[in-house]
Protein backbone atom coordinates (compact mmCIF):
# COMPACT_ATOMS: atom_id res chain seq x y z
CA UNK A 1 11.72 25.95 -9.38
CA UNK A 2 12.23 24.00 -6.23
CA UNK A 3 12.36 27.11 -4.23
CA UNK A 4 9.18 28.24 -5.54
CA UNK A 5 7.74 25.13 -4.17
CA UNK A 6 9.49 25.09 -0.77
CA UNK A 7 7.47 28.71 -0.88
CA UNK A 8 4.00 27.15 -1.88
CA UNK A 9 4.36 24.01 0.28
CA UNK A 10 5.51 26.44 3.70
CA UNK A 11 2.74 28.86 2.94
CA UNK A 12 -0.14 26.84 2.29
CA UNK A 13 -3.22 27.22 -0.23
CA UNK A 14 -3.78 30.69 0.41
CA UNK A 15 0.43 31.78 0.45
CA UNK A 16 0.48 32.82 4.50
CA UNK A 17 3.54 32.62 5.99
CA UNK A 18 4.34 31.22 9.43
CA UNK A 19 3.79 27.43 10.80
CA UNK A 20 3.00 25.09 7.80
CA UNK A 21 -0.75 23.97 7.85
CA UNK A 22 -3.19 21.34 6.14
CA UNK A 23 -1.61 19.37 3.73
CA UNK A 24 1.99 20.37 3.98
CA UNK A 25 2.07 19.97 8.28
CA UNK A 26 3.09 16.33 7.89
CA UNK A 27 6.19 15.08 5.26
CA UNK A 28 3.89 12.01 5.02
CA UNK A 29 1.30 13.75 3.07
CA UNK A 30 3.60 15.83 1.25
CA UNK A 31 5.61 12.62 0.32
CA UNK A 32 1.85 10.80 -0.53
CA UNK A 33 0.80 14.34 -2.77
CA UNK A 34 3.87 13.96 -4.88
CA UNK A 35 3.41 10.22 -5.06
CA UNK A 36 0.28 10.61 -6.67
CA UNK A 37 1.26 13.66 -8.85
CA UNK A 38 3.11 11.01 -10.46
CA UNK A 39 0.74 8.56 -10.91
CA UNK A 40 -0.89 10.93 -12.21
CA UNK A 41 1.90 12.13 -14.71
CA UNK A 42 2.33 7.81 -15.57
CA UNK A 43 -1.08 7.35 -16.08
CA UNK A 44 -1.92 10.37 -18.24
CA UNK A 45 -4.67 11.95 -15.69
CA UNK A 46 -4.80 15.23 -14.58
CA UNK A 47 -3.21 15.67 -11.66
CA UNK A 48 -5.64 17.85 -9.88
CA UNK A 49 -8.63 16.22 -11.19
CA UNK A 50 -7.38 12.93 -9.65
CA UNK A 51 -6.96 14.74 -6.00
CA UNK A 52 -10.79 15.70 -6.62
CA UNK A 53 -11.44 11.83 -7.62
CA UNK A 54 -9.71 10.72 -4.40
CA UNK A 55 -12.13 13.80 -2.22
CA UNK A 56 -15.26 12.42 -3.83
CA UNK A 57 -14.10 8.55 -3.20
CA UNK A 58 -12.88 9.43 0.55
CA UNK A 59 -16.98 10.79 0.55
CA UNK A 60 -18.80 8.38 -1.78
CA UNK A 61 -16.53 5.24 -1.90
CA UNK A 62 -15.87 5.03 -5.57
CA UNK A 63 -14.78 7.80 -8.15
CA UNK A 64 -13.74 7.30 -12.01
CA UNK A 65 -11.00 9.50 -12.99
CA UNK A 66 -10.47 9.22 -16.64
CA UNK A 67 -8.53 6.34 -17.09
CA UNK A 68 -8.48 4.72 -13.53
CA UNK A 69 -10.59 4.06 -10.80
CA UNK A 70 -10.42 5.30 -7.33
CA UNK A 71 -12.16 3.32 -4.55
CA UNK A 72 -11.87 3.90 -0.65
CA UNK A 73 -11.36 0.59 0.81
CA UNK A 74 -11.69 1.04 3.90
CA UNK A 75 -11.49 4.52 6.88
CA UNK A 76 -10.22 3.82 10.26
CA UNK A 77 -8.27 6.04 13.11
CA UNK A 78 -8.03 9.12 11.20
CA UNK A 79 -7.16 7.24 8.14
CA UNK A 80 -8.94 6.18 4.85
CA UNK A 81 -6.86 3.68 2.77
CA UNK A 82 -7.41 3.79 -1.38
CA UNK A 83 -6.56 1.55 -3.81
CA UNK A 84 -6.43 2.96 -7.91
CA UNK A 85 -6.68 0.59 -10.64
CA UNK A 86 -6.29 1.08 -14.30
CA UNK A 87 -8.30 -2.06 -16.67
CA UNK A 88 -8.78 -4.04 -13.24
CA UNK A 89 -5.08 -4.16 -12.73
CA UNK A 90 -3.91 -2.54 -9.15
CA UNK A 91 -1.57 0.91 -9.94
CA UNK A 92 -1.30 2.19 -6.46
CA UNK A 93 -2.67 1.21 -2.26
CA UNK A 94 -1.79 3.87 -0.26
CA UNK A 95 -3.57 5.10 3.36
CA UNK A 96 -3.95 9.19 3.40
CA UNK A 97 -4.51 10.71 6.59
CA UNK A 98 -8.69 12.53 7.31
CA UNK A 99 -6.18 15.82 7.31
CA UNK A 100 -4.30 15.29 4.06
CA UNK A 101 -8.34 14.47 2.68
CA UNK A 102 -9.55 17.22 4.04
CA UNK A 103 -7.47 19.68 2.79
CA UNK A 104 -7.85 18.56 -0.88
CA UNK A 105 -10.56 21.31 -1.89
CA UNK A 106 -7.56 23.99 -0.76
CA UNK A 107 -4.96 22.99 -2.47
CA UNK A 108 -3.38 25.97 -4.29
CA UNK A 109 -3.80 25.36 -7.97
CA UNK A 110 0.14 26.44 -8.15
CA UNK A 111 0.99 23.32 -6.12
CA UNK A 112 -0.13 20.70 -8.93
CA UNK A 113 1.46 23.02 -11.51
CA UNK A 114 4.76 23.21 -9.57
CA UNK A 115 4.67 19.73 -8.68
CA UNK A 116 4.30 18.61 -12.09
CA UNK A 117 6.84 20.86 -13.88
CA UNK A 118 9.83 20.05 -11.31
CA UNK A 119 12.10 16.86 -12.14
CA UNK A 120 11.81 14.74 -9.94
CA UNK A 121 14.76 11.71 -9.31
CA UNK A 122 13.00 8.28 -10.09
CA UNK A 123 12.19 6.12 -6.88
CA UNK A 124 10.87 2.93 -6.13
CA UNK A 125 6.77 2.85 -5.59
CA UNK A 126 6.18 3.38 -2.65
CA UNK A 127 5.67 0.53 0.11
CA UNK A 128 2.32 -0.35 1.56
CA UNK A 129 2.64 1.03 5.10
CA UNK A 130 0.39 0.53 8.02
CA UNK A 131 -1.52 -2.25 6.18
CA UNK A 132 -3.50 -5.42 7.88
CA UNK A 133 -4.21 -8.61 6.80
CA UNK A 134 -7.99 -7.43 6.31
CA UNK A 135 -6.85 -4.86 4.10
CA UNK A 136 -5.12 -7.24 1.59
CA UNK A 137 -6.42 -7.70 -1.67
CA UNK A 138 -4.83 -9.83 -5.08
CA UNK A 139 -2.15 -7.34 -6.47
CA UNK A 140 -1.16 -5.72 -3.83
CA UNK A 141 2.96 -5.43 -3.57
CA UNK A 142 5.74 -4.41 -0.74
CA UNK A 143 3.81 -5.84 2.53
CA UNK A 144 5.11 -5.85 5.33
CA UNK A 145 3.51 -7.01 8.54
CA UNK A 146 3.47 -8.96 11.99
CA UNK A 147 1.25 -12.30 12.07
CA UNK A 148 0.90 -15.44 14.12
CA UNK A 149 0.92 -18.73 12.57
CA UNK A 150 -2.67 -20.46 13.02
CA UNK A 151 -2.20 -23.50 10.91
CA UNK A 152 0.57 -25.58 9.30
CA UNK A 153 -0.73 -28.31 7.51
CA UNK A 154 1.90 -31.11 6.30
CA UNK A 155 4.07 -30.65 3.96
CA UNK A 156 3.28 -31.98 0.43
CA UNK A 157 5.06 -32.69 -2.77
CA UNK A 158 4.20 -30.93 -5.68
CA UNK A 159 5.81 -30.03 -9.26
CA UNK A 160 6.92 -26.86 -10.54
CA UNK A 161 6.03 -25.50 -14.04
CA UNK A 162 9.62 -27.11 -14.86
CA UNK A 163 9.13 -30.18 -13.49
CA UNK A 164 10.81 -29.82 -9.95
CA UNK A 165 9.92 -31.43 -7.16
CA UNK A 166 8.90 -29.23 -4.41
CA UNK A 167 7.49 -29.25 -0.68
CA UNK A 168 4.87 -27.17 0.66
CA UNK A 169 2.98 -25.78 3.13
CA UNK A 170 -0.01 -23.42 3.06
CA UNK A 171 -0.13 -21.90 7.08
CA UNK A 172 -2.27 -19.78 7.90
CA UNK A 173 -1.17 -16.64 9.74
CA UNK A 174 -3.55 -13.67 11.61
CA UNK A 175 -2.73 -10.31 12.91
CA UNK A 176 -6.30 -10.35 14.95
CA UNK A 177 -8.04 -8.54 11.46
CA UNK A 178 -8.07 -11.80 9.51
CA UNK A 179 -6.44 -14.48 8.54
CA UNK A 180 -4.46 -15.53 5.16
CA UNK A 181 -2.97 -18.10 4.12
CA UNK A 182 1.03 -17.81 3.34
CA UNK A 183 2.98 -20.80 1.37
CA UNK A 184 6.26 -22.57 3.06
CA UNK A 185 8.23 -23.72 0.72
CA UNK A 186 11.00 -26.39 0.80
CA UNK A 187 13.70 -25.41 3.73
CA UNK A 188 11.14 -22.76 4.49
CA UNK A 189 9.33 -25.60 6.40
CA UNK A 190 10.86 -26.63 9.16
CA UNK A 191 12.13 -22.74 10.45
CA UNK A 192 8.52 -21.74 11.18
CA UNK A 193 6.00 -23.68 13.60
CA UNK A 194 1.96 -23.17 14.81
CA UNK A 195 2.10 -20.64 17.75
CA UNK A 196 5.19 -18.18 16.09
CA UNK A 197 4.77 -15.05 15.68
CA UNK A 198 6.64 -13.91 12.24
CA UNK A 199 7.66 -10.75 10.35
CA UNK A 200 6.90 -10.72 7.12
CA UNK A 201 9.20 -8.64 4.71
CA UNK A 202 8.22 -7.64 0.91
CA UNK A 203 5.36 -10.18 0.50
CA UNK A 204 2.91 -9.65 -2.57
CA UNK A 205 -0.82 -11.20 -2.66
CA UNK A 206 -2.07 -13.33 -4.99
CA UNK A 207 -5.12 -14.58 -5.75
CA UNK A 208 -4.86 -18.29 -6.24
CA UNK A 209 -7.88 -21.27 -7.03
CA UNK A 210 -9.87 -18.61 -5.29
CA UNK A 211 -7.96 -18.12 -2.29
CA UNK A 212 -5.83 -15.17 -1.47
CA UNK A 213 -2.23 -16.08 -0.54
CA UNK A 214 0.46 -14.09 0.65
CA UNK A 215 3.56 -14.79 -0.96
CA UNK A 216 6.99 -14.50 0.17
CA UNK A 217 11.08 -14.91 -0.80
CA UNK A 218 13.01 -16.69 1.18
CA UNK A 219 14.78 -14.64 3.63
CA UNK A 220 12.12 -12.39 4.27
CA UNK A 221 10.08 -14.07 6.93
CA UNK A 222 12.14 -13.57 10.40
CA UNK A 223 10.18 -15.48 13.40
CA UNK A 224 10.42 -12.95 16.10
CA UNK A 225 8.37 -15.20 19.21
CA UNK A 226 8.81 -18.72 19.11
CA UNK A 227 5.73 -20.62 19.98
CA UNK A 228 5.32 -21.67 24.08
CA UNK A 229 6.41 -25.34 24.92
């Protein structure tokens, strides 16, 4: 079975041989077409029908698919980037290449059917790559991006659901696309200051009293220019 797809994925829609083409030129998009074959499988859509949703939404901006929604957010630099939901909750964010998109109305029938009768070893989802601040919306998980801090407002004491006592401070950080703000908490304070730039590792966004926040664990925020005297 997997050498019957190495055969479909090296020959293409219409089963040439020679160079790889369309879809399977990059192991990006061949990495993001299983990915969503198994949303697909999860989800209980069809996993051809949702590459058509994803065509018409890379066209139209929105498609429904059954049980989710597919919505281009946004197309930029030979990219579109999509986010699926399912009820208003987020399933997947990904960015597909104009060349992976454009190949969708070739894909060999054979390719979904392979794709969704091999096993296939469970992975993590997949990260959010290539992702700016102005792309961000509530939900979205595994960010991971380069900002400057904008604002740090004093610290303040607040209480935890348990009854802690903790400091924080909402800064504000931009990459040049936006701005959003990103909690300090506690020891978190007094390693970051206005002016740093910072890499932020595994950060998930939340919408919160109307805001949007980016949230990180401690340990994942690395300051990697410290501010000019």
């Amino acid at each position: 079975m997997v050498w019957a797809m190495r055969i479909v994925w090296e020959r293409g829609a219409e089963g040439k041989r020679g160079r790889p083409r369309g879809l399977w030129r990059s192991y990006a998009d061949r990495t993001n077409f299983m990915y969503l074959v198994r949303i697909a499988q999860k989800h209980g859509v069809n996993s051809k029908k949702l590459f058509e949703c994803i065509y018409d939404a890379w066209k139209h901006e929105k498609s429904p698919c059954e049980k989710i929604m597919v919505r281009c957010r946004e197309k930029i630099d030979g990219h579109a980037i999509f986010c699926i939901t399912k009820d208003q909750d987020i399933v997947a964010q990904l960015k597909l290449t104009d060349g992976m998109l454009g190949f969708i109305p070739n894909i060999a029938p054979l390719s979904f059917q392979l794709a969704e009768s091999t096993r296939i070893r469970k992975t993590p989802p997949a990260k959010v790559i290539g992702l700016q601040i102005r792309d961000l919306i509530a939900g979205v998980k595994n960010v991971s991006l380069s900002a400057r801090v904008m604002e740090k407002p004093a610290a303040r004491t607040v209480f935890s659901r348990y009854g802690d006592i903790l400091l924080v401070s909402n800064m504000v950080v931009s990459d040049g696309t936006g701005t959003i703000i990103m909690p300090l908490w506690n020891q978190q304070i007094d390693t970051i200051s206005i002016g740093d730039m910072i890499q932020i590792g595994n950060g998930w966004v939340k919408k919160f009293r109307g805001e949007l926040q980016l949230r990180v664990h401690s340990g994942k925020i690395r300051v990697i220019e410290h501010a000019r005297a």
